[in-house]
Protein backbone atom coordinates (compact mmCIF):
# COMPACT_ATOMS: atom_id res chain seq x y z
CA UNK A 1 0.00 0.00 0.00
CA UNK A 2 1.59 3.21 -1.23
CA UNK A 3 2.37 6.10 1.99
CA UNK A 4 -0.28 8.49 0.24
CA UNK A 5 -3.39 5.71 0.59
CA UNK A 6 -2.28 5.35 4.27
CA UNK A 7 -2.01 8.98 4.81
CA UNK A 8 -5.55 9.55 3.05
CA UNK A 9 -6.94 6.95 5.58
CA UNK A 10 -5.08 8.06 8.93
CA UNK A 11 -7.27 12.00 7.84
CA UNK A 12 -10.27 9.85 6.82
CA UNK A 13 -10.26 8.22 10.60
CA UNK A 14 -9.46 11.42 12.41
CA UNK A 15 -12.18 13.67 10.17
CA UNK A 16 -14.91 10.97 11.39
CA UNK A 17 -13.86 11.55 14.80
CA UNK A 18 -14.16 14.90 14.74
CA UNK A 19 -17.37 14.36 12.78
CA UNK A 20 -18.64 12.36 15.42
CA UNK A 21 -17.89 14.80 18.34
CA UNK A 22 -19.46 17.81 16.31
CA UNK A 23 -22.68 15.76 15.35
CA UNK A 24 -22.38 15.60 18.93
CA UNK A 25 -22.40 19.25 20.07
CA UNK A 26 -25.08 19.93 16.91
CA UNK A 27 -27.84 17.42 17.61
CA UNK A 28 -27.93 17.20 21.36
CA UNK A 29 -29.78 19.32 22.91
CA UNK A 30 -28.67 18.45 26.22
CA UNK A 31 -25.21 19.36 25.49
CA UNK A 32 -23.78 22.14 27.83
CA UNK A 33 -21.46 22.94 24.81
CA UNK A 34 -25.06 23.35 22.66
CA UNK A 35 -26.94 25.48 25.32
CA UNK A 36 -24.04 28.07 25.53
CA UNK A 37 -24.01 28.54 21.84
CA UNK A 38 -25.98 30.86 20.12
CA UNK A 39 -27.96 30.89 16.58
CA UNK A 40 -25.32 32.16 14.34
CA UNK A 41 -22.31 29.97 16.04
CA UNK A 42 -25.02 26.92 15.96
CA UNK A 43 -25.63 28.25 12.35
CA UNK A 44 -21.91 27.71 11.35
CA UNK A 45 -21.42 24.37 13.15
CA UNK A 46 -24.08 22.83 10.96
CA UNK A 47 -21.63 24.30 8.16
CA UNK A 48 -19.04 22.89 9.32
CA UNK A 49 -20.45 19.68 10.01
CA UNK A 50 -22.07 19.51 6.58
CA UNK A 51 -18.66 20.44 4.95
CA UNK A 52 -16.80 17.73 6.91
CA UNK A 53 -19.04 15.19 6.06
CA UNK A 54 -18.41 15.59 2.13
CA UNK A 55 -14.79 16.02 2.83
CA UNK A 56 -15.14 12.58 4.25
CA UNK A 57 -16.94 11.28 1.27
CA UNK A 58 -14.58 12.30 -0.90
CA UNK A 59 -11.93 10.73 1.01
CA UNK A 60 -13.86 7.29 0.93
CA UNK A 61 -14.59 7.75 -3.22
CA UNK A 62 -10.48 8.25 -3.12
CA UNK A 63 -10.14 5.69 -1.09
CA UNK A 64 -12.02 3.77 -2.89
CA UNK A 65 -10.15 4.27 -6.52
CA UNK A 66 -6.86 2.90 -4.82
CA UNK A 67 -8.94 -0.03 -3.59
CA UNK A 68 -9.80 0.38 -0.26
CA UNK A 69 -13.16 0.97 1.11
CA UNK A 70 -14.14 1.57 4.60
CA UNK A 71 -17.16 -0.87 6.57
CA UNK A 72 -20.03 -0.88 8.49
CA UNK A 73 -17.70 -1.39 11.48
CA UNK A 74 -15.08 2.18 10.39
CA UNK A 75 -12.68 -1.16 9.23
CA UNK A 76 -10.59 -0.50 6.49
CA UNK A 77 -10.07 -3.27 4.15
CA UNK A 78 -8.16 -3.52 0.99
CA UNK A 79 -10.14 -5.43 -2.14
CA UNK A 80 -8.76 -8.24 -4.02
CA UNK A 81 -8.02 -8.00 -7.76
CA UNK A 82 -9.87 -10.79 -9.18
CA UNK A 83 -9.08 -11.52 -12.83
CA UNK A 84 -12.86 -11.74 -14.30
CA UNK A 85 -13.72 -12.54 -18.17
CA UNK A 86 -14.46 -9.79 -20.22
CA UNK A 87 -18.09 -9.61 -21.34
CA UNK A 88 -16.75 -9.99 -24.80
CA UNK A 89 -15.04 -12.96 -24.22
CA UNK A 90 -18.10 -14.77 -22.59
CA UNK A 91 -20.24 -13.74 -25.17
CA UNK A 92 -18.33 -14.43 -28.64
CA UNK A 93 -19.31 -17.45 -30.39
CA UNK A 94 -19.61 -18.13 -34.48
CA UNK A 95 -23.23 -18.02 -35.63
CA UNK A 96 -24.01 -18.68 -39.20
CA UNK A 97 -27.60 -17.50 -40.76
CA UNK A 98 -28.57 -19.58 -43.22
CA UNK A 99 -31.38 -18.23 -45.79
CA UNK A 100 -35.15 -18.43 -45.13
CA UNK A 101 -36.10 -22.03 -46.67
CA UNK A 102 -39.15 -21.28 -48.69
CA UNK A 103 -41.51 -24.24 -48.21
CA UNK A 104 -43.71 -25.60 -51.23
CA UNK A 105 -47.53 -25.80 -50.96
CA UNK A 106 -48.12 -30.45 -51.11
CA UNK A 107 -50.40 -29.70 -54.06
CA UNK A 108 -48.12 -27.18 -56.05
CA UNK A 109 -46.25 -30.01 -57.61
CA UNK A 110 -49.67 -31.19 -59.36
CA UNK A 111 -49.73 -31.01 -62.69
CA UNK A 112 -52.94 -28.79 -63.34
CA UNK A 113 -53.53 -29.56 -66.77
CA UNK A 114 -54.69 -32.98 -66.15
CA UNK A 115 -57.24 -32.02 -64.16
């Protein structure tokens, strides 16, 4: 794993801590931190807290492109490359399409003259 994927997922784990402590502050209203804090400062928390969470997103998309995604559990773990077929390689085969047989009518062949 390269220094930069471990250094995007050290900032990943700390920005969901701090996440977690501001959700915190913001959505409890029994907080001491939230009573002393008044509309504006409550105002730009939820800023904040809004901004951090798309940081953090974009972090996990990153993190995701160098194949790592993060679980249900806040686990990191590293996919496996799996060689898979190509959809055009499943699906090629050699199909020959014969003409349309035309098919005679039993009594064409009569001869109608002798009728």
């Amino acid at each position: 794993m390269n220094d930069f994927v471990k250094d995007m997922i050290i900032e990943h784990k700390q920005l969901c801590e701090k996440i977690d402590k501001l959700n915190e502050v913001v959505y409890n209203d029994e907080n001491p931190i939230h009573k002393q804090t008044n509309k504006y400062d409550y105002a730009n928390m939820c800023i904040q807290l809004m901004s951090m969470k798309n940081y953090a997103e974009a972090l996990e998309c990153r993190l995701d492109n160098q194949g790592i995604y993060v679980d249900t559990d806040g686990d990191y773990v590293q996919k496996l490359k799996v060689d898979t077929p190509k959809v055009a390689d499943i699906f090629v085969c050699d199909v020959t399409i014969q003409p349309p047989v035309e098919k005679k009518d039993a009594g064409s062949d009569k001869d109608i003259d002798k009728q």
